[in-house]
ModelCIF file with pLDDT and N, C-alpha, C, O atoms, coordinates in Angstrom:
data_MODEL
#
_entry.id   MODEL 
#
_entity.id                         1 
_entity.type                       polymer 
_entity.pdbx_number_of_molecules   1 
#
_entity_poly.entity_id                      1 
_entity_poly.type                           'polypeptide(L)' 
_entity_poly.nstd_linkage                   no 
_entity_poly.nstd_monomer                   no 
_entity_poly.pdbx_seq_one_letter_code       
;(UNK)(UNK)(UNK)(UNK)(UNK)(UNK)(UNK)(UNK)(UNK)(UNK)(UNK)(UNK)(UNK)(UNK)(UNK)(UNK)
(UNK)(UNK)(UNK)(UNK)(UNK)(UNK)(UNK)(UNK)(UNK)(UNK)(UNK)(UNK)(UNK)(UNK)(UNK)(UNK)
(UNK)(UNK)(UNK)(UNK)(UNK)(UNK)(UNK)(UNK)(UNK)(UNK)(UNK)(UNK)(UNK)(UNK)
;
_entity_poly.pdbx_seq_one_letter_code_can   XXXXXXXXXXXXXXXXXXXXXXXXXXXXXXXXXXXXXXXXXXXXXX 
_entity_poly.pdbx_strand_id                 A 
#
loop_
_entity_poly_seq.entity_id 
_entity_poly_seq.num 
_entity_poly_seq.mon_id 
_entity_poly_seq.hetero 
1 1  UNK n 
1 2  UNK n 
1 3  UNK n 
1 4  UNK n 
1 5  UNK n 
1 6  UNK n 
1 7  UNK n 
1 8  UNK n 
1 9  UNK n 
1 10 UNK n 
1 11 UNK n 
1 12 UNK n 
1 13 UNK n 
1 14 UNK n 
1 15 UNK n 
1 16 UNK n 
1 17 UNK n 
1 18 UNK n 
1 19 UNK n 
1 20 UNK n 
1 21 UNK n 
1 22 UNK n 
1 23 UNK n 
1 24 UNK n 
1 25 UNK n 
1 26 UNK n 
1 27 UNK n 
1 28 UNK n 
1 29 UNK n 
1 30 UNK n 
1 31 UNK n 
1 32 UNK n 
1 33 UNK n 
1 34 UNK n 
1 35 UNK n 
1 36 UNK n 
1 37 UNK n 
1 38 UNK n 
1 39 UNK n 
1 40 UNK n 
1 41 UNK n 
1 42 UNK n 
1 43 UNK n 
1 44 UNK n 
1 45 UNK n 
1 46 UNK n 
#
_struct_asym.id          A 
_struct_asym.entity_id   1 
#
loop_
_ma_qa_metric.id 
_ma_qa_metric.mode 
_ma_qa_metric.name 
_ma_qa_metric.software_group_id 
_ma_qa_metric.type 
1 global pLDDT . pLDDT 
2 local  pLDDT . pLDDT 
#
_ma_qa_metric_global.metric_id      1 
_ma_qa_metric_global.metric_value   89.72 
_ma_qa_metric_global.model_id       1 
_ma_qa_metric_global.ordinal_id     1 
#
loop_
_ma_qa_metric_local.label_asym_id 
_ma_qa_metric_local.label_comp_id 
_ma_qa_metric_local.label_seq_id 
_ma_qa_metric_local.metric_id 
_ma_qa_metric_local.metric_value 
_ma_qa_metric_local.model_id 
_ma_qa_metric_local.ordinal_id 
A UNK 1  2 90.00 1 1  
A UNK 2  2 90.00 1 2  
A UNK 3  2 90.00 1 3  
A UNK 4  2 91.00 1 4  
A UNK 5  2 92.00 1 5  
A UNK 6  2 92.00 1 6  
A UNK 7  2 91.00 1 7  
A UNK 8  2 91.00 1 8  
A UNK 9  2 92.00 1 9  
A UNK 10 2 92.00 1 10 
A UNK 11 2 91.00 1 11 
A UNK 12 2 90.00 1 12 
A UNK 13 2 87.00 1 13 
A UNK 14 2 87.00 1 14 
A UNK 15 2 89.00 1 15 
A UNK 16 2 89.00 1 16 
A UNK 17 2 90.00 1 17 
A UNK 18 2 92.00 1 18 
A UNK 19 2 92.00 1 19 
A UNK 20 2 92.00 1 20 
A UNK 21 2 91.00 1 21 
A UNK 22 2 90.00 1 22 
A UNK 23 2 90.00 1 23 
A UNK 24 2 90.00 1 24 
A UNK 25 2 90.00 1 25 
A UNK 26 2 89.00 1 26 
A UNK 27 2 89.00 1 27 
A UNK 28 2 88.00 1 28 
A UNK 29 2 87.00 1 29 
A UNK 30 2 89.00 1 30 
A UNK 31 2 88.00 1 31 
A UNK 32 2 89.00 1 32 
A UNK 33 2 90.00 1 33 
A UNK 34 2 89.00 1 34 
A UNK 35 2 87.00 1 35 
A UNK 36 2 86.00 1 36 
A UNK 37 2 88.00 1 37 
A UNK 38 2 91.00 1 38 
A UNK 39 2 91.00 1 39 
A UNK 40 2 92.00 1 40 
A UNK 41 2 92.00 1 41 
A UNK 42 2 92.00 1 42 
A UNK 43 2 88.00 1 43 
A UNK 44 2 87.00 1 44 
A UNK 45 2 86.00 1 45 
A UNK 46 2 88.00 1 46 
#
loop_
_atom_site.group_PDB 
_atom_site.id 
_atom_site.type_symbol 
_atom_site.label_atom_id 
_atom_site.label_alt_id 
_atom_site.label_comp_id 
_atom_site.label_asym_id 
_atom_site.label_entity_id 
_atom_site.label_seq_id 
_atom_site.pdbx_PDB_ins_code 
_atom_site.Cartn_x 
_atom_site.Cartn_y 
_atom_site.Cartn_z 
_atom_site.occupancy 
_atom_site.B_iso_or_equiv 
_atom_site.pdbx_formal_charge 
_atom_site.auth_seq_id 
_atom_site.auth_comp_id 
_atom_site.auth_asym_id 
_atom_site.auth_atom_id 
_atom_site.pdbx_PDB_model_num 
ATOM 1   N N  . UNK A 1 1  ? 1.439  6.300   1.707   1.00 90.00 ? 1  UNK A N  1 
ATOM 2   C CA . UNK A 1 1  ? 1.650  5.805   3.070   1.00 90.00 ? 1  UNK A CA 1 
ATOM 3   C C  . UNK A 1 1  ? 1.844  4.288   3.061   1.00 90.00 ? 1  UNK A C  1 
ATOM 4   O O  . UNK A 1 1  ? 1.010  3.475   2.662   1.00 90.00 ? 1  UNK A O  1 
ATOM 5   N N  . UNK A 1 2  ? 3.191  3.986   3.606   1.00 90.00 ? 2  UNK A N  1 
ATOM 6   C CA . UNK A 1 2  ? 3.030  2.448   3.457   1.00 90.00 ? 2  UNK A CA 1 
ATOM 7   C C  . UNK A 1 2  ? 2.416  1.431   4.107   1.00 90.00 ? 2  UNK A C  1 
ATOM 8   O O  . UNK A 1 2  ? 2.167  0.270   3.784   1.00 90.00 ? 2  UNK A O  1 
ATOM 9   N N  . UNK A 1 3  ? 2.167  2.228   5.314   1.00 90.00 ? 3  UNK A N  1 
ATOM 10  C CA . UNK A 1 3  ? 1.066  1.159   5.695   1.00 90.00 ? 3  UNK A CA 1 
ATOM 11  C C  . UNK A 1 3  ? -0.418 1.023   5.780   1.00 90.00 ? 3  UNK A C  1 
ATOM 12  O O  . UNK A 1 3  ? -0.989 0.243   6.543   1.00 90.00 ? 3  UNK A O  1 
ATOM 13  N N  . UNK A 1 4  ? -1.037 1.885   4.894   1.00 91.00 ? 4  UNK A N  1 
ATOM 14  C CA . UNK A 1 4  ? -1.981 1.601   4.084   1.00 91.00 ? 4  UNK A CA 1 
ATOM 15  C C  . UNK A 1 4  ? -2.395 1.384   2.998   1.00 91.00 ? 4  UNK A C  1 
ATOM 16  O O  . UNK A 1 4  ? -3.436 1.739   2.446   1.00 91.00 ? 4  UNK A O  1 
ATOM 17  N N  . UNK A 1 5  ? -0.609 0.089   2.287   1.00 92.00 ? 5  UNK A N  1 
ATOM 18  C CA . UNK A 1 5  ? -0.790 -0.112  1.048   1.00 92.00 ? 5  UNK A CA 1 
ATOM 19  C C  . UNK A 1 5  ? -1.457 -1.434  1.362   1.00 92.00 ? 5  UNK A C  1 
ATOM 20  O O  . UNK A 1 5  ? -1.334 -2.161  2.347   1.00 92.00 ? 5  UNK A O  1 
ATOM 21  N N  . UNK A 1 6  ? -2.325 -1.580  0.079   1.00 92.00 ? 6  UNK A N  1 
ATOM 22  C CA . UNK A 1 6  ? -2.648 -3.516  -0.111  1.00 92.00 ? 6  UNK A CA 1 
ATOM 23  C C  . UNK A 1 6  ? -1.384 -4.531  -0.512  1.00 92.00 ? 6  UNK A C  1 
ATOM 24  O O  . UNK A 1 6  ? -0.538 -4.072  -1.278  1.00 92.00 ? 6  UNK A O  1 
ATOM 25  N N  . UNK A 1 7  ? -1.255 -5.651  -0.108  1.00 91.00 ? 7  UNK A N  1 
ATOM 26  C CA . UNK A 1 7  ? -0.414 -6.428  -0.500  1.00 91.00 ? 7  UNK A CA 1 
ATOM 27  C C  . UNK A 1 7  ? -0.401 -6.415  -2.072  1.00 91.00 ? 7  UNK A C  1 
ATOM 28  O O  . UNK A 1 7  ? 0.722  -6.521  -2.566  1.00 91.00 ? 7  UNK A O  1 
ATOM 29  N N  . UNK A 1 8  ? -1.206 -6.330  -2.734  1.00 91.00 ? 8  UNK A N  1 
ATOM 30  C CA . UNK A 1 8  ? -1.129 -6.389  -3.905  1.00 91.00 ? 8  UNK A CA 1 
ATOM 31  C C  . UNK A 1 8  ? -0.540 -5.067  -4.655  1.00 91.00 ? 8  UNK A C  1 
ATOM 32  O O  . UNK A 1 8  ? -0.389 -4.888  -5.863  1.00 91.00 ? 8  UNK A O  1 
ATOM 33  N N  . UNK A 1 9  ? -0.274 -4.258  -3.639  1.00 92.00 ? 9  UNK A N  1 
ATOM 34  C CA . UNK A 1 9  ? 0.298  -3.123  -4.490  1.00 92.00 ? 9  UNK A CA 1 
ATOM 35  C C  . UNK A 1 9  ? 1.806  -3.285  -3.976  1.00 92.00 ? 9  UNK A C  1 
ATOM 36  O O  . UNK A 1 9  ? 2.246  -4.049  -3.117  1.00 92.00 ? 9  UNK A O  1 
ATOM 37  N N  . UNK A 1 10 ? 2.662  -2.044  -5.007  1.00 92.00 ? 10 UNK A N  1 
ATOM 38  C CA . UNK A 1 10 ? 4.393  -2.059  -4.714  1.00 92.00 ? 10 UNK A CA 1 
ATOM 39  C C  . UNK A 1 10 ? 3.865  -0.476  -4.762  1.00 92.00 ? 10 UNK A C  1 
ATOM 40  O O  . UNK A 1 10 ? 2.877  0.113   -5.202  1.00 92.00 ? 10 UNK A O  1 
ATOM 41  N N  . UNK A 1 11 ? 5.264  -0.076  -3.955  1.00 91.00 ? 11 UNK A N  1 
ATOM 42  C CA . UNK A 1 11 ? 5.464  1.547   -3.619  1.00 91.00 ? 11 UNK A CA 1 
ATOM 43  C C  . UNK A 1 11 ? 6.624  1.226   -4.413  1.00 91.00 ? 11 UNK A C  1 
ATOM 44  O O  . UNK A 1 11 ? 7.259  0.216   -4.716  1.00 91.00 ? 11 UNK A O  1 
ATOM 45  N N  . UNK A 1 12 ? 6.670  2.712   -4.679  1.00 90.00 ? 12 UNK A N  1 
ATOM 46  C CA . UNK A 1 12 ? 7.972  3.292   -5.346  1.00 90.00 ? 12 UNK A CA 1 
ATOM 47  C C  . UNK A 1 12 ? 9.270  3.428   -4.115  1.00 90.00 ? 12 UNK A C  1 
ATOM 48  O O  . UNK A 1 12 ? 9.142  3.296   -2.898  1.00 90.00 ? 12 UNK A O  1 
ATOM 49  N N  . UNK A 1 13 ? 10.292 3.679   -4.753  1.00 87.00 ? 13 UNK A N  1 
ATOM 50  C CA . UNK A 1 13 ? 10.626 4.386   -3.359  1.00 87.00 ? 13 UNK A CA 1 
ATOM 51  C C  . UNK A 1 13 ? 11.126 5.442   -2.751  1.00 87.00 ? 13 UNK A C  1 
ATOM 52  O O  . UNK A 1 13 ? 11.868 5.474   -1.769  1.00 87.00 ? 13 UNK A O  1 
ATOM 53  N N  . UNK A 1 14 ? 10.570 6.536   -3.546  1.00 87.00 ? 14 UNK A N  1 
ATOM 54  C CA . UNK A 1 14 ? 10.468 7.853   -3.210  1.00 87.00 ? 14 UNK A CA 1 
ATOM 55  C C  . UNK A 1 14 ? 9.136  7.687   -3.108  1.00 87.00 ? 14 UNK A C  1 
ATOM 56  O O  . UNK A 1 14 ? 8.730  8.805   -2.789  1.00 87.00 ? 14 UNK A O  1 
ATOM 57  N N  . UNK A 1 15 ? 7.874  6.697   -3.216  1.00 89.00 ? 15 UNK A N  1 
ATOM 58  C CA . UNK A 1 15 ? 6.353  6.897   -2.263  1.00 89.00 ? 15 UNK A CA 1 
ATOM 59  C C  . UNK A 1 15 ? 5.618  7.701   -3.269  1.00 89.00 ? 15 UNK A C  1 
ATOM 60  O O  . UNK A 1 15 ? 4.651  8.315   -2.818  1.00 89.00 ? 15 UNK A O  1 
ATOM 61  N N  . UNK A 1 16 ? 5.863  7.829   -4.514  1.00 89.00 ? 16 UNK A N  1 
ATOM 62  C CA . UNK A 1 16 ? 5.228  8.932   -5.295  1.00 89.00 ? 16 UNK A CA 1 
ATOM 63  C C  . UNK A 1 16 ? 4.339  7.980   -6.486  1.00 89.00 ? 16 UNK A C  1 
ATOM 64  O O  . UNK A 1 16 ? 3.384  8.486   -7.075  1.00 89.00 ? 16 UNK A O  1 
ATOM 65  N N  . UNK A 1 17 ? 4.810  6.460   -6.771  1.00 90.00 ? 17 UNK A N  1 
ATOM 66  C CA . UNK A 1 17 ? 4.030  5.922   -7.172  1.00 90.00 ? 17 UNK A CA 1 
ATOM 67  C C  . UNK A 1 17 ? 3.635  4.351   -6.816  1.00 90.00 ? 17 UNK A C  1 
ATOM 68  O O  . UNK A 1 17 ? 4.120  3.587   -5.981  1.00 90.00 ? 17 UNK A O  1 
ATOM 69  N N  . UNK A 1 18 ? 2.696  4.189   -7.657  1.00 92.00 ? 18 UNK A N  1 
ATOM 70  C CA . UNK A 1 18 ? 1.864  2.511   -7.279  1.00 92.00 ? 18 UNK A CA 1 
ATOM 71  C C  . UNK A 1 18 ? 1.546  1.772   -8.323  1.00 92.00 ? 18 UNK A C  1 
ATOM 72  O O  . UNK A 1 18 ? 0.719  1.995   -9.207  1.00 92.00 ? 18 UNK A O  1 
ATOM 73  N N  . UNK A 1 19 ? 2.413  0.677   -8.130  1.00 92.00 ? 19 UNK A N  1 
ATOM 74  C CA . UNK A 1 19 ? 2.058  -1.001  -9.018  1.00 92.00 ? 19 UNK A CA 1 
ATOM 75  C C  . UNK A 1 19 ? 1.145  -1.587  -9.028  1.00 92.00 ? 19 UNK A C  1 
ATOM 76  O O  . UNK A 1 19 ? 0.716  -1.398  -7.890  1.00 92.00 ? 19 UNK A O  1 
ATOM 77  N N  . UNK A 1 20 ? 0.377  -2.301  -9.580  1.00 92.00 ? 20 UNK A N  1 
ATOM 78  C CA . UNK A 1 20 ? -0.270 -3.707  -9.381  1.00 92.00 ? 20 UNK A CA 1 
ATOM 79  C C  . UNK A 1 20 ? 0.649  -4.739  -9.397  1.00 92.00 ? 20 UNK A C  1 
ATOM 80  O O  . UNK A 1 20 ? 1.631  -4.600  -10.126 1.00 92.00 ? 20 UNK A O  1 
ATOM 81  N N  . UNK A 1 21 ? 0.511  -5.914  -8.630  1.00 91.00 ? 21 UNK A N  1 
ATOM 82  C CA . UNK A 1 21 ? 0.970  -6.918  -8.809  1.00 91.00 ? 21 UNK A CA 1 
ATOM 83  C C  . UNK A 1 21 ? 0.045  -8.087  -8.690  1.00 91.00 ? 21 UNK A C  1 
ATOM 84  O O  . UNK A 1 21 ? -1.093 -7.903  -8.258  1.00 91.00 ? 21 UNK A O  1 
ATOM 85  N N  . UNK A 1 22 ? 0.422  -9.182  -9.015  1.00 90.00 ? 22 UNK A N  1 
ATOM 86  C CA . UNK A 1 22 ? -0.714 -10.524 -8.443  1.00 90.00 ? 22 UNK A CA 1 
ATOM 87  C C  . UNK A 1 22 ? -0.234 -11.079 -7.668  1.00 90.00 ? 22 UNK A C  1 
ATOM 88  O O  . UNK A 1 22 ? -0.969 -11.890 -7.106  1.00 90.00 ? 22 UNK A O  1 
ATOM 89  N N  . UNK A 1 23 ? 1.250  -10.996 -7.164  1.00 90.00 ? 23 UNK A N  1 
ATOM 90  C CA . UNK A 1 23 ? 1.862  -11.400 -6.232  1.00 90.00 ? 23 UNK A CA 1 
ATOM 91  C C  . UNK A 1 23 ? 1.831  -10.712 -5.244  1.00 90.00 ? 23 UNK A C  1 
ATOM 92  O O  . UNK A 1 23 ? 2.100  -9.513  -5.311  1.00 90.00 ? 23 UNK A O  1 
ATOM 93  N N  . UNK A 1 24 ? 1.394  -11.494 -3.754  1.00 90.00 ? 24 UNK A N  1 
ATOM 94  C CA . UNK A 1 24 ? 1.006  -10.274 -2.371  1.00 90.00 ? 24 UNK A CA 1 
ATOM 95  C C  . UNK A 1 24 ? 2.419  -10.115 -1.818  1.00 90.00 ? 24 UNK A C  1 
ATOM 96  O O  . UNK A 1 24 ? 3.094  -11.121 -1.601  1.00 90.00 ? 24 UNK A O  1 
ATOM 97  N N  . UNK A 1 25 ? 2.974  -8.683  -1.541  1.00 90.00 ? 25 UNK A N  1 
ATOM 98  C CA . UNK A 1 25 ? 4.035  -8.803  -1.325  1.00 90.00 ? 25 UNK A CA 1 
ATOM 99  C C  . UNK A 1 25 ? 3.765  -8.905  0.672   1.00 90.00 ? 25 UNK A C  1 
ATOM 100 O O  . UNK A 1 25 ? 2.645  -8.681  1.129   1.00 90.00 ? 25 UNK A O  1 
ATOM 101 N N  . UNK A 1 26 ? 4.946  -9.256  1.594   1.00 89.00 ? 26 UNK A N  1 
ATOM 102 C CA . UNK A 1 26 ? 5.132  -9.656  2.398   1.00 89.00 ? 26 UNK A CA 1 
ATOM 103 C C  . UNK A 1 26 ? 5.150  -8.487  3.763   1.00 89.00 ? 26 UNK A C  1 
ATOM 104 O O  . UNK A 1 26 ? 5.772  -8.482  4.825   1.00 89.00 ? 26 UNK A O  1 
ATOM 105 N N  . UNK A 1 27 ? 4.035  -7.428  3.077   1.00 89.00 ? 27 UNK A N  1 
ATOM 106 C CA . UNK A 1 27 ? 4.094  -6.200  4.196   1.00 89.00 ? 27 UNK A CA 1 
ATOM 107 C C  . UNK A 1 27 ? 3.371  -6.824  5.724   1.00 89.00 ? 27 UNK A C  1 
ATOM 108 O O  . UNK A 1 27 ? 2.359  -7.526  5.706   1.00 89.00 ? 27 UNK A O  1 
ATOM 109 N N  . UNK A 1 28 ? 3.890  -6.536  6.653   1.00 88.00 ? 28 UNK A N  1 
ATOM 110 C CA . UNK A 1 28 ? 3.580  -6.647  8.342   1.00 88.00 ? 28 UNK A CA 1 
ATOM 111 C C  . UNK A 1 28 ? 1.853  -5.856  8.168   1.00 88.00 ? 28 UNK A C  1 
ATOM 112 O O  . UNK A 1 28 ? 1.404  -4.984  7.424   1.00 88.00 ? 28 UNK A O  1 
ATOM 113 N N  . UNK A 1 29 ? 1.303  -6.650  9.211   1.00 87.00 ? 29 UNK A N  1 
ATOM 114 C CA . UNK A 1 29 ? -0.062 -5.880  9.328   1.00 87.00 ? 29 UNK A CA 1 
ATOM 115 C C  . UNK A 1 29 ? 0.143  -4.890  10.143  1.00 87.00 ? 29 UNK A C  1 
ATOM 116 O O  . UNK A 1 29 ? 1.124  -4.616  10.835  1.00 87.00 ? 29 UNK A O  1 
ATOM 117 N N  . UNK A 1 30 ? -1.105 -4.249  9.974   1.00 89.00 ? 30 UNK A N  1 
ATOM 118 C CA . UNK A 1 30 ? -1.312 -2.701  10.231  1.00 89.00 ? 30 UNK A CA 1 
ATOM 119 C C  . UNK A 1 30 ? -2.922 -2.871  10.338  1.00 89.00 ? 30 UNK A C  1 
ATOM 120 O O  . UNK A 1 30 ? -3.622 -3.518  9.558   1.00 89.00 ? 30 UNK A O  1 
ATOM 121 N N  . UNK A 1 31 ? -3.291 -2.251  11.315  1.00 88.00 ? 31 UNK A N  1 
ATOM 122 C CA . UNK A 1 31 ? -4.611 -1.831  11.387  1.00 88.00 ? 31 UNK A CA 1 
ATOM 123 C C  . UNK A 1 31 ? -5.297 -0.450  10.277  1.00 88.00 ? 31 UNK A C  1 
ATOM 124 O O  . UNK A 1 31 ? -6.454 -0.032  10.228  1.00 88.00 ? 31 UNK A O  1 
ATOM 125 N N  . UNK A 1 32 ? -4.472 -0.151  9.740   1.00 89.00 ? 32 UNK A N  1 
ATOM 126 C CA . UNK A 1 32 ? -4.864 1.210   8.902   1.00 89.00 ? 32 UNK A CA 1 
ATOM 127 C C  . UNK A 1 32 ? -4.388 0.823   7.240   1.00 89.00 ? 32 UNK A C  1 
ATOM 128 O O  . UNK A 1 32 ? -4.235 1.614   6.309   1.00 89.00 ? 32 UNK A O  1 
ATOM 129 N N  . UNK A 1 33 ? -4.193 -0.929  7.244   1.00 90.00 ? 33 UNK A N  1 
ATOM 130 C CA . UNK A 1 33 ? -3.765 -1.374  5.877   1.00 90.00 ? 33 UNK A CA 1 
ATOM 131 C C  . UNK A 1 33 ? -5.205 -1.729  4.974   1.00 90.00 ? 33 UNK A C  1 
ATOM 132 O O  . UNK A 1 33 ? -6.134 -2.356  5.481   1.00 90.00 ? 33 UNK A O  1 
ATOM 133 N N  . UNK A 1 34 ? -5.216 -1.447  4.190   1.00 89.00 ? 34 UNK A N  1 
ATOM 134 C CA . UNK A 1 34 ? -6.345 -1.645  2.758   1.00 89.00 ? 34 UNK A CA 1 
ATOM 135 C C  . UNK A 1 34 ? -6.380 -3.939  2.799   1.00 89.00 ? 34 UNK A C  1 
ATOM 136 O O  . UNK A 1 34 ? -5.755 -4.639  2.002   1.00 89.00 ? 34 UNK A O  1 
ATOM 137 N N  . UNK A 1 35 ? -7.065 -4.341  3.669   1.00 87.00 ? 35 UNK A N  1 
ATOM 138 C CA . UNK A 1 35 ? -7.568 -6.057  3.214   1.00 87.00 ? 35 UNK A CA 1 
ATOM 139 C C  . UNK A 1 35 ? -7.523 -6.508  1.971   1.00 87.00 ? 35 UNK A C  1 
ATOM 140 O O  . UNK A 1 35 ? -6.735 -7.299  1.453   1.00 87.00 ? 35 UNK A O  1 
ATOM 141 N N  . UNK A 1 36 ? -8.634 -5.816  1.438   1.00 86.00 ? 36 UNK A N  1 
ATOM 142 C CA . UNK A 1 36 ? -9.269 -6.379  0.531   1.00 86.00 ? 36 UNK A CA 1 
ATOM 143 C C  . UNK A 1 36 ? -9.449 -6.166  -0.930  1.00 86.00 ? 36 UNK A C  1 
ATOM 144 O O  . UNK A 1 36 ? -9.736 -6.945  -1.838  1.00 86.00 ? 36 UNK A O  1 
ATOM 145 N N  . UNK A 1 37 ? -9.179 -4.787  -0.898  1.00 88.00 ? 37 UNK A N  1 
ATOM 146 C CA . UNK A 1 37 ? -8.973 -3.934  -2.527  1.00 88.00 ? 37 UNK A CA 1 
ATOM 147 C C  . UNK A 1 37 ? -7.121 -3.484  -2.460  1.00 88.00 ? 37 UNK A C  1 
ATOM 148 O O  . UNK A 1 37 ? -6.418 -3.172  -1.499  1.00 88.00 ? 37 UNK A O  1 
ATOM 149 N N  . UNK A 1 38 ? -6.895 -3.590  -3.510  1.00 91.00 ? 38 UNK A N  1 
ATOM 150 C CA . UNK A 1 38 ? -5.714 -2.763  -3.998  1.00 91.00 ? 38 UNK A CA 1 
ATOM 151 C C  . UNK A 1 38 ? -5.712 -1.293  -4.173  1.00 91.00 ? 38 UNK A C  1 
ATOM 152 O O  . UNK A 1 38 ? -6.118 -0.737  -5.194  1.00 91.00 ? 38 UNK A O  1 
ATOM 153 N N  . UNK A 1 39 ? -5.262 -0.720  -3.187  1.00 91.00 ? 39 UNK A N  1 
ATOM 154 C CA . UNK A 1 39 ? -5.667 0.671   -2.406  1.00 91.00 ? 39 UNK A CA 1 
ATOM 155 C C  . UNK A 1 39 ? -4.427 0.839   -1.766  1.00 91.00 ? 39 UNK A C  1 
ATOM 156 O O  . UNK A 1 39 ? -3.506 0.089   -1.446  1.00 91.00 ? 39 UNK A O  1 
ATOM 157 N N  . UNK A 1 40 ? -4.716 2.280   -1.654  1.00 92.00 ? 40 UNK A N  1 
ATOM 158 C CA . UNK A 1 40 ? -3.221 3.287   -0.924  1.00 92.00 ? 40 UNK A CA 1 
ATOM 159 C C  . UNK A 1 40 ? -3.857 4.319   -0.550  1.00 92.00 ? 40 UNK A C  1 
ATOM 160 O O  . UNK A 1 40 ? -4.849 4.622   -1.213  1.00 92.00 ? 40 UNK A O  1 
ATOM 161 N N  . UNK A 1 41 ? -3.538 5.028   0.432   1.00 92.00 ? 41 UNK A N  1 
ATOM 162 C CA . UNK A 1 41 ? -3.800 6.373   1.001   1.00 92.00 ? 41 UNK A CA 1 
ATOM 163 C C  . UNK A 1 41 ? -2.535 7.167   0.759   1.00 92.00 ? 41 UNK A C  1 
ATOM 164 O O  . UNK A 1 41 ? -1.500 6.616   0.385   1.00 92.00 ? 41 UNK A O  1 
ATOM 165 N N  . UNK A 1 42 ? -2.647 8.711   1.017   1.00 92.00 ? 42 UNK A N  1 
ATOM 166 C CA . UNK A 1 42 ? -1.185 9.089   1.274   1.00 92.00 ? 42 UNK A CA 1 
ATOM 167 C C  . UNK A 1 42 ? -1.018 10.160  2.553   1.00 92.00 ? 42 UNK A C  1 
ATOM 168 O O  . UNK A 1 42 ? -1.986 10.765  3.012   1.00 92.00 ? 42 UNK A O  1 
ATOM 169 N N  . UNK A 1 43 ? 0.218  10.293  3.013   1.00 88.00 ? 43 UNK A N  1 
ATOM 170 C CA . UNK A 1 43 ? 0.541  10.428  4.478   1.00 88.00 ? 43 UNK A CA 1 
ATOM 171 C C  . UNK A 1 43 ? -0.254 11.332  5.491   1.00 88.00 ? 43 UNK A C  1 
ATOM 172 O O  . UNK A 1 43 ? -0.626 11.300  6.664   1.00 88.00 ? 43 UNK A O  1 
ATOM 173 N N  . UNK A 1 44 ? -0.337 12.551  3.866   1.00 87.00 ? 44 UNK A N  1 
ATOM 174 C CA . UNK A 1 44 ? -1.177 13.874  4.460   1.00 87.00 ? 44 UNK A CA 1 
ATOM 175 C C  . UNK A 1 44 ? -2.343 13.471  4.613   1.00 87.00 ? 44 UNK A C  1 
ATOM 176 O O  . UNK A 1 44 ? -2.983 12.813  3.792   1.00 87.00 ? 44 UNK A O  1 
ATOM 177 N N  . UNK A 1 45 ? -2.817 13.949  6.007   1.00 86.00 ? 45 UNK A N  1 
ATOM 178 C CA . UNK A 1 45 ? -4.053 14.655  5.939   1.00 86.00 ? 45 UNK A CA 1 
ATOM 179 C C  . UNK A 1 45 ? -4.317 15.779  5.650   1.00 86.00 ? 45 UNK A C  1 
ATOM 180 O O  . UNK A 1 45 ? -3.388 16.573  5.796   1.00 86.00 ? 45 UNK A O  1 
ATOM 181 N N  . UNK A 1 46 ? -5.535 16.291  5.173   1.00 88.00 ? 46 UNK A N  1 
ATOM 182 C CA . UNK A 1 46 ? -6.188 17.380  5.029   1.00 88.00 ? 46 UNK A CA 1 
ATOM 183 C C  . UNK A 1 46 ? -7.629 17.765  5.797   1.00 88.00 ? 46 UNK A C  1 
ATOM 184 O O  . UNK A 1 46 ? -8.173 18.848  5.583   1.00 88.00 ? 46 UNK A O  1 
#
């Protein structure tokens, strides 16, 4: 889900995988975005 990636992470872009980077990339806030850890959720719920 992209908008509960951390800046510090990159999405793929088919969404199936996740980078580290040290560079924060320039994603828009989101109330449902990861602050502080390098973290991702994904779309489904269960």
């Amino acid at each position: 889900d992209p908008k509960t990636v951390n800046w510090n992470l990159v999405l793929s872009d088919d969404l199936r995988s996740v980078t580290w980077t040290e560079q924060e990339q320039p994603y828009p806030p989101h109330p449902e975005r990861f602050k502080d850890h390098p973290q991702v959720l994904c779309s489904q719920s269960l």
